[in-house]
C-alpha atoms as a PDB file:
ATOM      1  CA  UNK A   1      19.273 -92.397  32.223  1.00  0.00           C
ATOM      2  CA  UNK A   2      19.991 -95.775  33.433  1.00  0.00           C
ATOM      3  CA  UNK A   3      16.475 -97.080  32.482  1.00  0.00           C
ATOM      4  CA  UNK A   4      15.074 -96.761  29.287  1.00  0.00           C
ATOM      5  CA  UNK A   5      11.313 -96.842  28.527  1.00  0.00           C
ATOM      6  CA  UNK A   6      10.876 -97.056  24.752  1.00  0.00           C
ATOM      7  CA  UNK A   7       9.071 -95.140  22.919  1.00  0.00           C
ATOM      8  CA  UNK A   8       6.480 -96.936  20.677  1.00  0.00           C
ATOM      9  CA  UNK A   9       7.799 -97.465  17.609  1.00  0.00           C
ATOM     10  CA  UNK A  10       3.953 -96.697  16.068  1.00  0.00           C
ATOM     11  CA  UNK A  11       3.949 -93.347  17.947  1.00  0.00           C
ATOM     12  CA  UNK A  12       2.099 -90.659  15.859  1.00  0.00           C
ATOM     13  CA  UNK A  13       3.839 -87.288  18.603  1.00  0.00           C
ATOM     14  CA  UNK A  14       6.273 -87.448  15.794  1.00  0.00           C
ATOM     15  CA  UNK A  15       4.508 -86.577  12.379  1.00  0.00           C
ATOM     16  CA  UNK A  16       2.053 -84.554  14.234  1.00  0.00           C
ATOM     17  CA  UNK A  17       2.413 -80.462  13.780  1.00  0.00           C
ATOM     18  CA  UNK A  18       1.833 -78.754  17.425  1.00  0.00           C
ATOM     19  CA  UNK A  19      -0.084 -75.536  18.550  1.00  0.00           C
ATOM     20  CA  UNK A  20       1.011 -74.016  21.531  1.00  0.00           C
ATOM     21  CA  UNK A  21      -1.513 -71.542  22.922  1.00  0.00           C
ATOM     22  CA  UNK A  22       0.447 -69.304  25.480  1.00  0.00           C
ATOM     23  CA  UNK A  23      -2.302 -67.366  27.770  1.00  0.00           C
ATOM     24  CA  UNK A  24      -1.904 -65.762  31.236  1.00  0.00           C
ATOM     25  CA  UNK A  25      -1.898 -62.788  33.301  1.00  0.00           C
ATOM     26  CA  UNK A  26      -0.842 -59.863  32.058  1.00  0.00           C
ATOM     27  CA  UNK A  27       2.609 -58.746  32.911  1.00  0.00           C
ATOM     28  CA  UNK A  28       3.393 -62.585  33.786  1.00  0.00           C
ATOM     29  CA  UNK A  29       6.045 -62.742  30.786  1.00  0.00           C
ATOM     30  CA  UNK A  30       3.932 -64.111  27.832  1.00  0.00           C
ATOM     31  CA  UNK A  31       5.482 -61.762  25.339  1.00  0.00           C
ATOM     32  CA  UNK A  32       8.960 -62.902  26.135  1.00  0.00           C
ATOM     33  CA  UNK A  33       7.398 -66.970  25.924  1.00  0.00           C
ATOM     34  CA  UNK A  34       6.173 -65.832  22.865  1.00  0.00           C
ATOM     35  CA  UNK A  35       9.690 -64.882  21.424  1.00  0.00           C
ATOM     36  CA  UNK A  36      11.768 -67.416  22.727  1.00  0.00           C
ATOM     37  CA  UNK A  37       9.458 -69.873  20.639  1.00  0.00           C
ATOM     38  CA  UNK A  38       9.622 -67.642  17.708  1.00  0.00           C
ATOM     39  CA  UNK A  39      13.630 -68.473  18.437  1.00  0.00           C
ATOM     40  CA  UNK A  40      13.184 -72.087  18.639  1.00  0.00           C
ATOM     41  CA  UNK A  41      11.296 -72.137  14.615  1.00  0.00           C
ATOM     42  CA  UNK A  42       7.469 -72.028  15.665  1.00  0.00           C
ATOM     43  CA  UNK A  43       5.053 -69.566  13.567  1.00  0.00           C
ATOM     44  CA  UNK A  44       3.803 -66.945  16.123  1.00  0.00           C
ATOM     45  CA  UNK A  45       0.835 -65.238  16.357  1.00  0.00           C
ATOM     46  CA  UNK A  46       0.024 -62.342  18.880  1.00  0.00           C
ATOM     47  CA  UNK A  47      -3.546 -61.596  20.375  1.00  0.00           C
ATOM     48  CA  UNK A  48      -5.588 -63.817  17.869  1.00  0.00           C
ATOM     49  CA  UNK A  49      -8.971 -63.568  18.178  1.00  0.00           C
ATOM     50  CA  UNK A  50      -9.652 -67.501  19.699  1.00  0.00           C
ATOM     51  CA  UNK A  51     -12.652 -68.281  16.755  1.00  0.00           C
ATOM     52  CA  UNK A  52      -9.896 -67.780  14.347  1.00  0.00           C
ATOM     53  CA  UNK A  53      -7.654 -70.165  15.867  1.00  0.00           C
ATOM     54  CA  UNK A  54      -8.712 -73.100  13.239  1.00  0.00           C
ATOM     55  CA  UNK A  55      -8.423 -71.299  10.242  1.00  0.00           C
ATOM     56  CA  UNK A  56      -4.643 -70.084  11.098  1.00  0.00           C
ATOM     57  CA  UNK A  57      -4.338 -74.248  11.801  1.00  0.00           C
ATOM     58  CA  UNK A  58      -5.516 -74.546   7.883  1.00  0.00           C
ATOM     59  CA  UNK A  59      -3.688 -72.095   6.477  1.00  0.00           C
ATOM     60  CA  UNK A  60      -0.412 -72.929   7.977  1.00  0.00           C
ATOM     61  CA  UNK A  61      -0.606 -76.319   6.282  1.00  0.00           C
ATOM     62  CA  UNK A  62      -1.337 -75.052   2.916  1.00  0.00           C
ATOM     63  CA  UNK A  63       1.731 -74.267   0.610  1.00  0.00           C
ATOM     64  CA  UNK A  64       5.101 -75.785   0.949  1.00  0.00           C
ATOM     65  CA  UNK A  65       4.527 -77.987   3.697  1.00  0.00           C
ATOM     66  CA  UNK A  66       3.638 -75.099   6.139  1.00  0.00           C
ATOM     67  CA  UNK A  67       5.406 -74.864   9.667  1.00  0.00           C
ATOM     68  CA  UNK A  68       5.833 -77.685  11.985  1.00  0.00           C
ATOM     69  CA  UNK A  69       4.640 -75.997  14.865  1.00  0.00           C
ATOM     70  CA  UNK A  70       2.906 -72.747  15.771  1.00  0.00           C
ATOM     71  CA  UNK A  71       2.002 -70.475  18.371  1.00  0.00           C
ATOM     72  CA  UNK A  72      -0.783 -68.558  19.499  1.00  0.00           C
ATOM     73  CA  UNK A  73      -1.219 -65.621  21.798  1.00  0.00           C
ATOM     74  CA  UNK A  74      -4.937 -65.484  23.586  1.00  0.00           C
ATOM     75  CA  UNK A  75      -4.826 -63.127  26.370  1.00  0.00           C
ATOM     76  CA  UNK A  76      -7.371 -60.394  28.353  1.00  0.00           C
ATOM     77  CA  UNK A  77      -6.686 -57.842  25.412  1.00  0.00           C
ATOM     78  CA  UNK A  78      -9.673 -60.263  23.199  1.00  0.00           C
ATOM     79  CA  UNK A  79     -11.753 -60.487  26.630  1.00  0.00           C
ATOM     80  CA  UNK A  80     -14.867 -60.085  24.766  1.00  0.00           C
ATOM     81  CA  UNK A  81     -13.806 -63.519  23.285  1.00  0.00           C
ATOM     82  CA  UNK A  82     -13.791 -65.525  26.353  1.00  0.00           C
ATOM     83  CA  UNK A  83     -16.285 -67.459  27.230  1.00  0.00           C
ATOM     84  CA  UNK A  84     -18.365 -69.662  25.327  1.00  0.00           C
ATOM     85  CA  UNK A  85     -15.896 -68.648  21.932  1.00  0.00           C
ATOM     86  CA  UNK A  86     -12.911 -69.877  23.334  1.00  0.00           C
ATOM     87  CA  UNK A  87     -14.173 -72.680  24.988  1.00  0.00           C
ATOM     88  CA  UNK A  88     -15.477 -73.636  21.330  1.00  0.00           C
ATOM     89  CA  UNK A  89     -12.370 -72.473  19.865  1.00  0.00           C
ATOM     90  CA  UNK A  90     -10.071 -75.211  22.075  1.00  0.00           C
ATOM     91  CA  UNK A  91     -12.563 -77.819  21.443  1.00  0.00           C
ATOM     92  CA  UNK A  92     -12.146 -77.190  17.409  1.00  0.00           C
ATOM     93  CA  UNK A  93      -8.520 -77.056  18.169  1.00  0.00           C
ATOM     94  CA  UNK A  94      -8.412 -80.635  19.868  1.00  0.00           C
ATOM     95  CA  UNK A  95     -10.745 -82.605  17.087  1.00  0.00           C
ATOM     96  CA  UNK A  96      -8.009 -80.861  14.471  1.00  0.00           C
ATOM     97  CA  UNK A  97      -6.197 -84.089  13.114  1.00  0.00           C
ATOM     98  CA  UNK A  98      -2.635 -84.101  12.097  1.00  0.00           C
ATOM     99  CA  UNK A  99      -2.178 -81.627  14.972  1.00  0.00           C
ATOM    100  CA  UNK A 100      -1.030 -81.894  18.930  1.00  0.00           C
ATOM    101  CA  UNK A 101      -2.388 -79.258  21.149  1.00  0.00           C
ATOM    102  CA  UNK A 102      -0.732 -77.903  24.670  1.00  0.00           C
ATOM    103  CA  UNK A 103      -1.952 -74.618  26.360  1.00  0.00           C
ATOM    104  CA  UNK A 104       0.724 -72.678  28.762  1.00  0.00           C
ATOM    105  CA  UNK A 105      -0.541 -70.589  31.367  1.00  0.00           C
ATOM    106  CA  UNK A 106       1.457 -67.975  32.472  1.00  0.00           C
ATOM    107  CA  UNK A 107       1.775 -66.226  36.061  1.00  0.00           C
ATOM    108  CA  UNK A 108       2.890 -64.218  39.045  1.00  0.00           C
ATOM    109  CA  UNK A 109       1.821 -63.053  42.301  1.00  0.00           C
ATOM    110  CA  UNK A 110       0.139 -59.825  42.700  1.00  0.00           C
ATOM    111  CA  UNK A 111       3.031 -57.956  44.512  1.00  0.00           C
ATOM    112  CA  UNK A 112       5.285 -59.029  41.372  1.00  0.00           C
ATOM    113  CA  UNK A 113       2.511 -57.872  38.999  1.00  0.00           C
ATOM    114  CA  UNK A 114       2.048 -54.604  40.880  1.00  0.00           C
ATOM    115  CA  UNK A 115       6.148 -54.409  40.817  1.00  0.00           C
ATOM    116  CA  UNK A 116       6.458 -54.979  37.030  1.00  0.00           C
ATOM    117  CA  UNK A 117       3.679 -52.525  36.628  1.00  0.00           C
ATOM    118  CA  UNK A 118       5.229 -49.470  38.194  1.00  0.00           C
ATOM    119  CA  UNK A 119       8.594 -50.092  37.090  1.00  0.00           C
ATOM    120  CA  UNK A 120       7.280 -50.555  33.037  1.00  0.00           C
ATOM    121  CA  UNK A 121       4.727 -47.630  33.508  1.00  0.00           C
ATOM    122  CA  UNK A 122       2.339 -49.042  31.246  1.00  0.00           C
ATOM    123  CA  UNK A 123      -1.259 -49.262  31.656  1.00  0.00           C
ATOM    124  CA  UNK A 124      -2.879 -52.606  32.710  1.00  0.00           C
ATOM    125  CA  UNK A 125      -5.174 -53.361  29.488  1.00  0.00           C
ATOM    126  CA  UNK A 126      -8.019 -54.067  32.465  1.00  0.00           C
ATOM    127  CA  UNK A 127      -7.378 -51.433  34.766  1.00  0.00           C
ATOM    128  CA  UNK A 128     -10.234 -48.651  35.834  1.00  0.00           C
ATOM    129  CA  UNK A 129      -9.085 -45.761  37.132  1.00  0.00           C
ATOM    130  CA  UNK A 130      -5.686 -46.813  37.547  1.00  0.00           C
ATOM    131  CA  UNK A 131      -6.314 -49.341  40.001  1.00  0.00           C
ATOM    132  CA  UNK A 132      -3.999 -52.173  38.788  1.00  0.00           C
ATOM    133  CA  UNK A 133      -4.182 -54.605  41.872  1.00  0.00           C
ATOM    134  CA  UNK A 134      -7.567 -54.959  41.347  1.00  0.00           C
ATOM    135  CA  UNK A 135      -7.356 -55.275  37.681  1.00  0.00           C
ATOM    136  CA  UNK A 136      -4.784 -57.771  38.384  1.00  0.00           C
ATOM    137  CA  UNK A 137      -7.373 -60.122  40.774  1.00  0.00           C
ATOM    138  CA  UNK A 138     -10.078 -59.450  38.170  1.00  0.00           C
ATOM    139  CA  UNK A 139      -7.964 -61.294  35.218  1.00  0.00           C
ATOM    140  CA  UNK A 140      -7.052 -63.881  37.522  1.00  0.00           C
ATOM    141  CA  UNK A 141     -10.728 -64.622  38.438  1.00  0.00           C
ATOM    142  CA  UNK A 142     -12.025 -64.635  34.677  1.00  0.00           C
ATOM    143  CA  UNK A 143      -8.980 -66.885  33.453  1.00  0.00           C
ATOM    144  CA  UNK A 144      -9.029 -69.622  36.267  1.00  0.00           C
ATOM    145  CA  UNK A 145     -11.117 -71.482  34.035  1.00  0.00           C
ATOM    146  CA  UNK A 146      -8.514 -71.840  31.061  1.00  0.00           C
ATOM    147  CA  UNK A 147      -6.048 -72.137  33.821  1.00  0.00           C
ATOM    148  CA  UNK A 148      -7.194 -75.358  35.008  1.00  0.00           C
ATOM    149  CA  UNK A 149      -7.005 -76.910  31.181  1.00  0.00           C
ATOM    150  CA  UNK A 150      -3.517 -75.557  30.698  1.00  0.00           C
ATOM    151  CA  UNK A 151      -1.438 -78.456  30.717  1.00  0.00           C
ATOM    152  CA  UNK A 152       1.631 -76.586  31.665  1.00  0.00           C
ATOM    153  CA  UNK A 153       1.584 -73.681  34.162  1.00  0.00           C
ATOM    154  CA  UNK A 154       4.474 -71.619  34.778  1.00  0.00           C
ATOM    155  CA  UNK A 155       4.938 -69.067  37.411  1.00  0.00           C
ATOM    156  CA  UNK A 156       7.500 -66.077  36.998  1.00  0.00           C
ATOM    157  CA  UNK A 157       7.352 -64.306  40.392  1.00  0.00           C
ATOM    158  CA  UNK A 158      10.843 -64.007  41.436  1.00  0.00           C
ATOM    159  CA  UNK A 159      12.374 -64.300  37.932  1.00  0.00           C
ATOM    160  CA  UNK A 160      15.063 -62.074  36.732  1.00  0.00           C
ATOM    161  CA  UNK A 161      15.115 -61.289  33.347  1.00  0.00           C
ATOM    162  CA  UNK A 162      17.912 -63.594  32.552  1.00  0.00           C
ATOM    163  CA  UNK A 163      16.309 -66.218  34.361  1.00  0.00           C
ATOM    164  CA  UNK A 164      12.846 -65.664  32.292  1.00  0.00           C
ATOM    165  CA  UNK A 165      14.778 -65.781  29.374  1.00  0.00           C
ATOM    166  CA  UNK A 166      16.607 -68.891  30.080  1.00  0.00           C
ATOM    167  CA  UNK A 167      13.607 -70.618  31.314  1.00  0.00           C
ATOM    168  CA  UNK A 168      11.350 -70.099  28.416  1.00  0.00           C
ATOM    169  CA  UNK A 169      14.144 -70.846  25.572  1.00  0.00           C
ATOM    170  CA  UNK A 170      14.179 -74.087  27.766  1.00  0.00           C
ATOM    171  CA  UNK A 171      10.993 -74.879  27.775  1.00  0.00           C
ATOM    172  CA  UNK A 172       9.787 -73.817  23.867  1.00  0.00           C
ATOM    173  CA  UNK A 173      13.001 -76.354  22.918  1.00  0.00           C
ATOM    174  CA  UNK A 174      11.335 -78.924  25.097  1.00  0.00           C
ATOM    175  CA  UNK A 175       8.094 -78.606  23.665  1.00  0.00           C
ATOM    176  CA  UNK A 176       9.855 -78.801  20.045  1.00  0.00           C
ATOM    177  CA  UNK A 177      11.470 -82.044  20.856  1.00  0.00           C
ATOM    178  CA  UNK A 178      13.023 -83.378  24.077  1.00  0.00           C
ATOM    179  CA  UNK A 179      12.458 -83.171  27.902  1.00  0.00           C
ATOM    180  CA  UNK A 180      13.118 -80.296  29.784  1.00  0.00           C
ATOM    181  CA  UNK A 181      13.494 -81.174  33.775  1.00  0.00           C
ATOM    182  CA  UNK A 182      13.404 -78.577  36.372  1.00  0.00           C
ATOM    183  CA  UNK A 183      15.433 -79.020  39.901  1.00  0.00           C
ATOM    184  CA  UNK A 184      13.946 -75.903  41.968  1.00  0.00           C
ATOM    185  CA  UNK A 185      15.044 -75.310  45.376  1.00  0.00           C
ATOM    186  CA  UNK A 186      12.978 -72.961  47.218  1.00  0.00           C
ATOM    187  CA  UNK A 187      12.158 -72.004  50.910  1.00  0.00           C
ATOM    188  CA  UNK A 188       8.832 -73.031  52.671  1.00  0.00           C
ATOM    189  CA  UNK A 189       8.595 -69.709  54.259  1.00  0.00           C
ATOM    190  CA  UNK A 190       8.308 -67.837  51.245  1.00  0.00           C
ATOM    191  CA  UNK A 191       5.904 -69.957  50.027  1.00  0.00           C
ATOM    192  CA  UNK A 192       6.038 -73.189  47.873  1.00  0.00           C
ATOM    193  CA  UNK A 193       6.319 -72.618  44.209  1.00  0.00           C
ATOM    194  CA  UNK A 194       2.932 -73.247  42.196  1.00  0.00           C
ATOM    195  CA  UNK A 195       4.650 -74.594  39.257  1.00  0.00           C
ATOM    196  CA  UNK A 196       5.898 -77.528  40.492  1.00  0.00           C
ATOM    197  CA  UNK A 197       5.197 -81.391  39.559  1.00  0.00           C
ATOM    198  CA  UNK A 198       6.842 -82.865  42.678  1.00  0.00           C
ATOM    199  CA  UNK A 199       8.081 -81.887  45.930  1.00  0.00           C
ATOM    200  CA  UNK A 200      10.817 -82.696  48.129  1.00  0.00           C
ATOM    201  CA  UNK A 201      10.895 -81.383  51.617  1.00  0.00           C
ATOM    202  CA  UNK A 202      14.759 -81.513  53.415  1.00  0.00           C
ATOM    203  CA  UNK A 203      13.454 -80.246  56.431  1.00  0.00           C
ATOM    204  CA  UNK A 204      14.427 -83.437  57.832  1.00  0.00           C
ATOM    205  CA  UNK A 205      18.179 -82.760  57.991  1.00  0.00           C
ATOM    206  CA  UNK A 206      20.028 -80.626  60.391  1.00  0.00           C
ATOM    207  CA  UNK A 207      19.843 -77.364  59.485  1.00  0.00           C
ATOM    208  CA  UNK A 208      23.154 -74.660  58.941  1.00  0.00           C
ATOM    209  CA  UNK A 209      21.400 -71.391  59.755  1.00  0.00           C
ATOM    210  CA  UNK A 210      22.377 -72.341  63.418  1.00  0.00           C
ATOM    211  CA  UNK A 211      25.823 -72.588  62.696  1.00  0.00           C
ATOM    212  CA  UNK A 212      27.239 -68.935  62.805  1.00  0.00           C
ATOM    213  CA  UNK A 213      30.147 -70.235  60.615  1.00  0.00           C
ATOM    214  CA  UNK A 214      27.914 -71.475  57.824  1.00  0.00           C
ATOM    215  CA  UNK A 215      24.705 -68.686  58.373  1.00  0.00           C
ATOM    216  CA  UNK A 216      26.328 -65.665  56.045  1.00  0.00           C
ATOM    217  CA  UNK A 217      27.111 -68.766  53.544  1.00  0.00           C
ATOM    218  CA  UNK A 218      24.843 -70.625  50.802  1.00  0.00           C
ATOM    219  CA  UNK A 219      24.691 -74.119  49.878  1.00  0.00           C
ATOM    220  CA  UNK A 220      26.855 -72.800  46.391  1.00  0.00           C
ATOM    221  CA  UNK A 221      29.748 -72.527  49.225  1.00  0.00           C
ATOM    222  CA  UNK A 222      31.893 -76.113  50.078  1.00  0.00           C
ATOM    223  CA  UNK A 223      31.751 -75.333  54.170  1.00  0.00           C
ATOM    224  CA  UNK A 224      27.873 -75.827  53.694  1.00  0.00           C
ATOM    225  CA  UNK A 225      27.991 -78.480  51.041  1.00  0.00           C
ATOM    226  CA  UNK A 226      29.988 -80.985  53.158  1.00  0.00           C
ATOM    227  CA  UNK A 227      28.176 -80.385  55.903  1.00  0.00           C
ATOM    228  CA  UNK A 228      24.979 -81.088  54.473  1.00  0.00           C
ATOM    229  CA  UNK A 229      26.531 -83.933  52.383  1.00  0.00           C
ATOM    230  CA  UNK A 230      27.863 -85.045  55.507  1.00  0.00           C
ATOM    231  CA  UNK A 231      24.706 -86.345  57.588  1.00  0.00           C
ATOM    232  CA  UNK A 232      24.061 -90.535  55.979  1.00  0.00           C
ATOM    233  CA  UNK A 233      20.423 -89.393  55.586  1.00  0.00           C
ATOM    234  CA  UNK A 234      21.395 -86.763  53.115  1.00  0.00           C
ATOM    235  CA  UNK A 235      23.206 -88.984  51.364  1.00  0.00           C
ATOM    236  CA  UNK A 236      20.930 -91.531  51.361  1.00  0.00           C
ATOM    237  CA  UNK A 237      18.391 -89.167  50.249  1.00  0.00           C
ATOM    238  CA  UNK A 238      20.091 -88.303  47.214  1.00  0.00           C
ATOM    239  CA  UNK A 239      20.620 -91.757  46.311  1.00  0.00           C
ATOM    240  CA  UNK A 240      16.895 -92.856  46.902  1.00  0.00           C
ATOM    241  CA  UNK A 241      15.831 -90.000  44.758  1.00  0.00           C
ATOM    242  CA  UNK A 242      18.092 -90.299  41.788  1.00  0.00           C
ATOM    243  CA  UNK A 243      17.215 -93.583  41.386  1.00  0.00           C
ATOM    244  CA  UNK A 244      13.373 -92.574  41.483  1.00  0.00           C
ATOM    245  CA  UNK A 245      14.138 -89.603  38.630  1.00  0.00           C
ATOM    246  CA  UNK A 246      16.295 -92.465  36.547  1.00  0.00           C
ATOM    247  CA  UNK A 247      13.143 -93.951  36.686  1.00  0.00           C
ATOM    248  CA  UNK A 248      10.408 -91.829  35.743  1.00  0.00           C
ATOM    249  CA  UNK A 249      11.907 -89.451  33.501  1.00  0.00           C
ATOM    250  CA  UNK A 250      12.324 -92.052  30.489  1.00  0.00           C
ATOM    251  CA  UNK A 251       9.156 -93.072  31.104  1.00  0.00           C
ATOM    252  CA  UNK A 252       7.861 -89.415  30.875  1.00  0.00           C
ATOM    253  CA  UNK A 253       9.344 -88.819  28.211  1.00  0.00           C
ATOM    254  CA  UNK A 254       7.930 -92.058  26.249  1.00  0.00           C
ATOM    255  CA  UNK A 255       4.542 -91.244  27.513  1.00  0.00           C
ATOM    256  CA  UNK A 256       4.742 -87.649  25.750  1.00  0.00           C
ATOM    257  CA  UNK A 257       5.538 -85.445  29.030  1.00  0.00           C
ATOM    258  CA  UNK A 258       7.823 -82.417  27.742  1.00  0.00           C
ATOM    259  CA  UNK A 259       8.515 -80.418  31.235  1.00  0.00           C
ATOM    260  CA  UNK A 260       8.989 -82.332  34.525  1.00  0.00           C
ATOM    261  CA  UNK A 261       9.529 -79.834  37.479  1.00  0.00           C
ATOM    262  CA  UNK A 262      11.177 -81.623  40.839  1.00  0.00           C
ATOM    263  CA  UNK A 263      11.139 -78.617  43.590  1.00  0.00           C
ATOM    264  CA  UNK A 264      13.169 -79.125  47.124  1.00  0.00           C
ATOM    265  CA  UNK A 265      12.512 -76.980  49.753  1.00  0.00           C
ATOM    266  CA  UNK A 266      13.983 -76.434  53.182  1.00  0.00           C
ATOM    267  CA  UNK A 267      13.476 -73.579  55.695  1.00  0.00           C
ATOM    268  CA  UNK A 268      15.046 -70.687  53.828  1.00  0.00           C
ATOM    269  CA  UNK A 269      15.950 -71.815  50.742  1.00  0.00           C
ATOM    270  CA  UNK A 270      19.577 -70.498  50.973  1.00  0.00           C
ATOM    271  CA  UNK A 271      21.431 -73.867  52.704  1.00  0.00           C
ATOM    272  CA  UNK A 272      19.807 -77.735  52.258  1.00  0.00           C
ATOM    273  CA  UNK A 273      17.970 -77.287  49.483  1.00  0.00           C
ATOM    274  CA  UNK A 274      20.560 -75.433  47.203  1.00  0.00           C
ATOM    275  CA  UNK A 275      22.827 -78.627  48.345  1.00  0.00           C
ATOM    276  CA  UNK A 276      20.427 -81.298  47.590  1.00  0.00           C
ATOM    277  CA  UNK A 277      19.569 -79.307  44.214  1.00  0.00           C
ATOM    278  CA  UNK A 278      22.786 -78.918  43.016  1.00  0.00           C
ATOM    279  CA  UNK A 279      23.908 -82.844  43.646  1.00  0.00           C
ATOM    280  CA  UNK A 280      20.994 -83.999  41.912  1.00  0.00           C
ATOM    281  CA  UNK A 281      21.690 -82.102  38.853  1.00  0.00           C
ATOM    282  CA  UNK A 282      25.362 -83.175  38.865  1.00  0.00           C
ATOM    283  CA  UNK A 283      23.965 -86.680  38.717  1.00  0.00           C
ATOM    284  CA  UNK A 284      21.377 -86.362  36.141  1.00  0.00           C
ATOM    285  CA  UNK A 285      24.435 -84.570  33.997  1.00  0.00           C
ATOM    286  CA  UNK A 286      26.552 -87.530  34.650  1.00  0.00           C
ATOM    287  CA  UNK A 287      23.856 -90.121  33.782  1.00  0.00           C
ATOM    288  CA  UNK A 288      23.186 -88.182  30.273  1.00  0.00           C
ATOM    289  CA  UNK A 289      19.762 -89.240  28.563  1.00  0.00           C
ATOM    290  CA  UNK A 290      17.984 -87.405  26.091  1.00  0.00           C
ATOM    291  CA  UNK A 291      16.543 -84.631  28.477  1.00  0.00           C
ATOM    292  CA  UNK A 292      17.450 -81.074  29.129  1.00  0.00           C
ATOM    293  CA  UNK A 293      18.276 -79.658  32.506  1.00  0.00           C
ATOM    294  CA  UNK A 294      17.138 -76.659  34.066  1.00  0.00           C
ATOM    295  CA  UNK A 295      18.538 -75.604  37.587  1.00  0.00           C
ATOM    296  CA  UNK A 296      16.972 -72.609  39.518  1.00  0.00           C
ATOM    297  CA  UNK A 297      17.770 -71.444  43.068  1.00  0.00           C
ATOM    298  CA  UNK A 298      14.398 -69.515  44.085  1.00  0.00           C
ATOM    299  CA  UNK A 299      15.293 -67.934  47.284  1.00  0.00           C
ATOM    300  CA  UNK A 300      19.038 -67.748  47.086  1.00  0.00           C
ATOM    301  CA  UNK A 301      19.083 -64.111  46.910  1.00  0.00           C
ATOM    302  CA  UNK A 302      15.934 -63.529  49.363  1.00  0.00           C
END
């Protein structure tokens, strides 16, 4: 980027192993988080009881040198863990020297739960009687403890596969080393996205739906790009905010910050924001830095 924030040179992040512990709703996609950081090198572990979270920590440092990272698994399946276990379990995990900690939380809205549900035909592992929705809202309710110490949340609702994929190889390569940003655009009337760090709102500019020329189109078309590029304030928008992202993302990244997550949202989600998206990523490309880019259109096919 065009300004640097150094690192300090006496920075421990470096020598320091790191535990990931992936936890979430069921059916949210922590099985296919789980593999893509098997893919990026970490040691995985699936469903591990949370009191013997430690004593994986030891042993994977024993031996030849041991991995430099591992992950761990803690979902509804060990329910009769939570509680006063886990919440012992993390604290052990944090006082661990020689070790960084991050938890990621994992969800979806209950239609996309319910969705994923029918079409897998497998049994919710807290469902009575077949009654999945509710299963669904009692995980939610027990976990929105460990969901408020997650220091990443990521919500899937609306993901294709590929896009699942994509975004979780993305964001276990982040965690390994460098930072990952995020440019989502998304429409305000389907809801702004919950896993967001910042958000734009492009409201402000005139809006193509009420051209009947540029309606049927998205903001991937040119008609709709110029004339969204075309209005000074969008423009000047663009500008203002590229130099505020040159700005902070060094500076997250010297500061330890591995996933930054800009959303822009406009009505629909299908015209302005897919614009504004798409020219902010083309700048961050061109200004380079040691960051990776991730680019997702959330309502573009609503």
């Amino acid at each position: 980027m065009s300004q640097q924030a150094p690192r300090a040179a006496d920075s421990p992040v470096a020598e320091k192993r790191r535990i990931v512990i992936i936890t979430g709703l069921s059916g949210a996609g922590k099985s296919n988080a789980l593999q893509a950081f098997e893919d990026a090198g970490y040691f995985c572990i699936d469903n591990l009881p949370p009191r013997m979270i430690p004593a994986a920590m030891q042993t994977a440092v024993q031996g030849n040198g041991g991995p430099d990272g591992m992950v761990v698994v803690v979902d509804i399946r060990g329910r009769r863990y939570f509680g006063e276990e886990l919440e012992r379990s993390l604290e052990a995990v944090e006082e661990e020297s020689g070790w960084e900690s991050r938890i990621l939380f994992i969800e979806s809205d209950d239609r996309t739960l319910v969705r994923r549900y029918k079409e897998s035909r497998r049994p919710h592992p807290a469902a009575k009687n077949g009654d999945v929705l509710q299963a669904i809202r009692d995980e939610r309710r027990l976990l929105a403890n460990l969901r408020e110490k997650a220091d990443l949340v990521v919500d899937t609702s609306g993901y294709s596969a590929l896009d699942a994929r994509l975004r979780f190889k993305k964001l276990a390569e982040s965690f390994s080393s460098r930072l990952t940003v995020s440019l989502i655009s998304f429409g305000f009337k389907h809801g702004t996205p919950l896993d967001v760090d910042t958000i734009f709102d492009v409201r402000f500019l005139p809006n193509p739906h009420y051209d009947p020329e540029l309606r049927p189109l998205t903001g991937h078309d040119a008609p709709v790009r110029d004339a969204v590029l075309g209005q000074d304030d969008a423009r000047v928008f663009v500008e203002k905010v590229s130099e505020l992202l040159s700005f902070l993302i060094p500076r997250y990244a010297a500061e330890g910050k591995t996933y930054f997550t800009l959303g822009v949202g406009c009505t629909g989600g299908r015209h302005r924001s897919v614009v504004i998206v798409e020219e902010l990523a083309k700048r961050l490309r061109q200004a380079g830095g040691d960051t990776d880019l991730f680019v997702r259109h959330r309502d573009l096919e609503s």
